[in-house]
C-alpha atoms as a PDB file:
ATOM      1  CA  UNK A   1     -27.519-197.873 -74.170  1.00  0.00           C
ATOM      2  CA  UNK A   2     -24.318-199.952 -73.120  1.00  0.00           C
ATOM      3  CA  UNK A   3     -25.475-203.185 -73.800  1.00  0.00           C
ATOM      4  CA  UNK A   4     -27.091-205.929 -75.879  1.00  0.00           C
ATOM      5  CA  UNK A   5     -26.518-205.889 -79.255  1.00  0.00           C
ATOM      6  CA  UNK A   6     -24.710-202.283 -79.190  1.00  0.00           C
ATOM      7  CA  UNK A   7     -21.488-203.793 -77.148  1.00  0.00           C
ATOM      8  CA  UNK A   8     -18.167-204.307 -79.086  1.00  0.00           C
ATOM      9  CA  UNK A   9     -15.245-206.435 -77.484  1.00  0.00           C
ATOM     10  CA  UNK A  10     -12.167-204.444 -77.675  1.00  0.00           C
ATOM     11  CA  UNK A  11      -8.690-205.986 -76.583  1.00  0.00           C
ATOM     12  CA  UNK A  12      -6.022-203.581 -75.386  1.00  0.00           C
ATOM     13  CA  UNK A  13      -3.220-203.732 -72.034  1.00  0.00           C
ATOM     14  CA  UNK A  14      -3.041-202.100 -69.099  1.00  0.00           C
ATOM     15  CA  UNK A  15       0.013-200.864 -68.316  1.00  0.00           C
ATOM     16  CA  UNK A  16       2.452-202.038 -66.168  1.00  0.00           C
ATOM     17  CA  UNK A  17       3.388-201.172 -62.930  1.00  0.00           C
ATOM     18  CA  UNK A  18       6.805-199.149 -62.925  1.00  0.00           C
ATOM     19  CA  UNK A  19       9.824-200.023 -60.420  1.00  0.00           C
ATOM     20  CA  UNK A  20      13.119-198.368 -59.345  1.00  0.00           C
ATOM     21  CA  UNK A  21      16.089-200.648 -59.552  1.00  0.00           C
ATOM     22  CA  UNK A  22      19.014-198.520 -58.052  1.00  0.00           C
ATOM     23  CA  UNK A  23      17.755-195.315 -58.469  1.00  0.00           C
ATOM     24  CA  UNK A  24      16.527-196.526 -62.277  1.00  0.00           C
ATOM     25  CA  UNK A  25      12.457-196.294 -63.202  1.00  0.00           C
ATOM     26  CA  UNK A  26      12.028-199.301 -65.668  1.00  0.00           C
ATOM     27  CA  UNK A  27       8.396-199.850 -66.803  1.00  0.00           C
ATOM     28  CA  UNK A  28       6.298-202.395 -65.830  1.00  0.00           C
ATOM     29  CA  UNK A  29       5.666-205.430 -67.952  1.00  0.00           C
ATOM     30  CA  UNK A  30       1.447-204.511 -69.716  1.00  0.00           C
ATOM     31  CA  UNK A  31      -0.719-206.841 -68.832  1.00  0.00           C
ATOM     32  CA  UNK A  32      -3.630-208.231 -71.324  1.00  0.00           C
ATOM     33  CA  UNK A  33      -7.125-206.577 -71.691  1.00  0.00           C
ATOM     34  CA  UNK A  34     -10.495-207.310 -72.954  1.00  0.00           C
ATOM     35  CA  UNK A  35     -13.831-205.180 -72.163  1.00  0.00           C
ATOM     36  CA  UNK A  36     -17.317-205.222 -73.852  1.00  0.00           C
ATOM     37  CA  UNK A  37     -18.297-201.570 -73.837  1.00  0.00           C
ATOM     38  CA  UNK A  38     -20.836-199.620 -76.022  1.00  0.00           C
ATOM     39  CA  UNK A  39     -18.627-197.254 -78.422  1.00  0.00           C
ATOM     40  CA  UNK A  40     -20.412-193.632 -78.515  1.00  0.00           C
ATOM     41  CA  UNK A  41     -18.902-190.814 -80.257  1.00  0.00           C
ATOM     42  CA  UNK A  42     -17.712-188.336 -77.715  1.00  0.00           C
ATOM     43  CA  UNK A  43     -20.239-185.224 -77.059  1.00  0.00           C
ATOM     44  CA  UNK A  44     -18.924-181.349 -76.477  1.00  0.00           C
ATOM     45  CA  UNK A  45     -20.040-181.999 -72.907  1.00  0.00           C
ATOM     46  CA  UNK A  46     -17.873-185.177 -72.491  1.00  0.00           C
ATOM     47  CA  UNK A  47     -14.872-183.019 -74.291  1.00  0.00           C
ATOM     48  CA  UNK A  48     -15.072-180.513 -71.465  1.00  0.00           C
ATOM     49  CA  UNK A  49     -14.218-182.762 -68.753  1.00  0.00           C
ATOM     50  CA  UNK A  50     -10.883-182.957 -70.303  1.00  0.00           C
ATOM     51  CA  UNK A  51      -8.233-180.359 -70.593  1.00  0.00           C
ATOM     52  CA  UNK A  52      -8.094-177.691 -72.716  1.00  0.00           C
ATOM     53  CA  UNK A  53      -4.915-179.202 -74.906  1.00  0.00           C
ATOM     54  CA  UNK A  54      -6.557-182.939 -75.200  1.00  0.00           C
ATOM     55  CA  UNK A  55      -9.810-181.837 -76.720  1.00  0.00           C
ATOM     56  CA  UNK A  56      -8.486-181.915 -79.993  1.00  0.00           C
ATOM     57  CA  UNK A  57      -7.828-185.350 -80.188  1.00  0.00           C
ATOM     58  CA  UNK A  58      -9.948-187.541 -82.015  1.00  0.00           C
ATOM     59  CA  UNK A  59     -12.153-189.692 -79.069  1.00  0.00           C
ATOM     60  CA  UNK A  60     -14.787-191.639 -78.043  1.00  0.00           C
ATOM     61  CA  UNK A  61     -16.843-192.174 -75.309  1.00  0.00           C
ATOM     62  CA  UNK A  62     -17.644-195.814 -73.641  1.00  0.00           C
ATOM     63  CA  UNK A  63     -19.872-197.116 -71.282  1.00  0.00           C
ATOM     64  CA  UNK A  64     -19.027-201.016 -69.612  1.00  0.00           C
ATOM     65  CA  UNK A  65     -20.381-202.625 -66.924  1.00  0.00           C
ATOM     66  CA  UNK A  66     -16.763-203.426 -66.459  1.00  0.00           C
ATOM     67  CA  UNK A  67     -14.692-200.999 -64.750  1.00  0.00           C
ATOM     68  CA  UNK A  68     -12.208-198.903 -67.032  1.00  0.00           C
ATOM     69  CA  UNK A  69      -9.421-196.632 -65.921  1.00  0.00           C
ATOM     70  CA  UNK A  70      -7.342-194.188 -66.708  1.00  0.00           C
ATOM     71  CA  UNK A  71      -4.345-195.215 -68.347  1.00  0.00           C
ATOM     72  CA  UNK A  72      -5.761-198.255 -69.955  1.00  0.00           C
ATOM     73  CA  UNK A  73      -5.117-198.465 -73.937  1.00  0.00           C
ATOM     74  CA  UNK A  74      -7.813-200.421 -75.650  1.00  0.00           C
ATOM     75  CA  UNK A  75      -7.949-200.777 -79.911  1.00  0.00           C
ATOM     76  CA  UNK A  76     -11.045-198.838 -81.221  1.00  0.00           C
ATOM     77  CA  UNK A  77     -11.514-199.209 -85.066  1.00  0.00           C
ATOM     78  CA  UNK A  78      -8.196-199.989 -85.785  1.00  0.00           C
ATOM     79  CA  UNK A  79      -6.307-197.057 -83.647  1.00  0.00           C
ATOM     80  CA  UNK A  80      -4.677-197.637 -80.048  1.00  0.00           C
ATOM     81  CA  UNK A  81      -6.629-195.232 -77.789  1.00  0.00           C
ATOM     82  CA  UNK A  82      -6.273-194.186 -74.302  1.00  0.00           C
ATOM     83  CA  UNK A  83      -8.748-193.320 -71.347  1.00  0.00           C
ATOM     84  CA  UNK A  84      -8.069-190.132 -70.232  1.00  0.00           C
ATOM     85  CA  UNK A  85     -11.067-189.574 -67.892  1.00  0.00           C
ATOM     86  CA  UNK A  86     -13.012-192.440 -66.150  1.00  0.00           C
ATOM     87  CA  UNK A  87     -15.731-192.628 -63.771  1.00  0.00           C
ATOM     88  CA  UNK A  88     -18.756-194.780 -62.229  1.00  0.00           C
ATOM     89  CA  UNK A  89     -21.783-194.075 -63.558  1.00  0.00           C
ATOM     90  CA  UNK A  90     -25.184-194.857 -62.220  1.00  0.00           C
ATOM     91  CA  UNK A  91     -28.909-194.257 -62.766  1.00  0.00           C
ATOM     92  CA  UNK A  92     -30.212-196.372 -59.721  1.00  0.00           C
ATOM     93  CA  UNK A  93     -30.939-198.881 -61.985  1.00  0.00           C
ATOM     94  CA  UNK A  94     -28.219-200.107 -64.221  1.00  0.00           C
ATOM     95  CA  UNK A  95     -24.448-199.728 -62.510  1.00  0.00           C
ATOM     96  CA  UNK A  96     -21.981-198.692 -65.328  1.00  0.00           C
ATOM     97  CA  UNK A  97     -19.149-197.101 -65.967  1.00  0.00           C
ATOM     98  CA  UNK A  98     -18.385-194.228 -68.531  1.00  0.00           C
ATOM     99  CA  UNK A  99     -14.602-193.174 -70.029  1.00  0.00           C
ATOM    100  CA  UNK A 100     -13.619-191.007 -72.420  1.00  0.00           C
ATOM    101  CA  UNK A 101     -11.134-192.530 -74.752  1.00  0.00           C
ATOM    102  CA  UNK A 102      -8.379-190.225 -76.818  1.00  0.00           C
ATOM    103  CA  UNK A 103      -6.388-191.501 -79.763  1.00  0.00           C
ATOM    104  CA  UNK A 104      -2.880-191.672 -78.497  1.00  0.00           C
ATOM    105  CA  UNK A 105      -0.868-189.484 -80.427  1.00  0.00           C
ATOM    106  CA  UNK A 106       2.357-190.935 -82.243  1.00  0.00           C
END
């Protein structure tokens, strides 16, 4: 399912860690970011994990064997998408991760 010949490389950042200069929040400086990840349209039962206003968004659903966050923006198809829900997933046999990707909205 998430590997082999069905893996894409997508490049993206994550972003930077914020920091308070006298009382000021200036962002962080985004770092580079390149996973191979299986790109799955996103079911109605990965759509539910999210909340109500964010399951309109266009999205899709990955699965790495690299870990993937929330926050992280990664290029799929052409559009700057974010993940928005991430978690480890398992069968026992082949360690993974799964996260649900949303196009960020301009």
């Amino acid at each position: 399912m998430a590997f082999g010949e069905f893996n894409q490389t997508l490049v993206g950042e994550i972003p930077g860690t914020p920091t308070n200069i006298g009382g000021v929040m200036h962002p962080g400086s985004p770092e580079p970011l390149v996973i191979t990840a299986s790109v799955q349209p996103s079911s109605s039962n990965d759509l539910k994990m999210l909340p109500e206003g964010r399951r309109v968004y266009k999205s899709y659903t990955l699965y790495s064997r690299q870990e993937i966050k929330e926050q992280y923006r990664l290029t799929i198809y052409g559009d700057a998408y974010e993940c928005v829900h991430a978690e480890p997933w398992g069968n026992g046999i082949l360690p993974h991760y799964k996260a649900v990707m949303q196009r960020v909205q301009s």
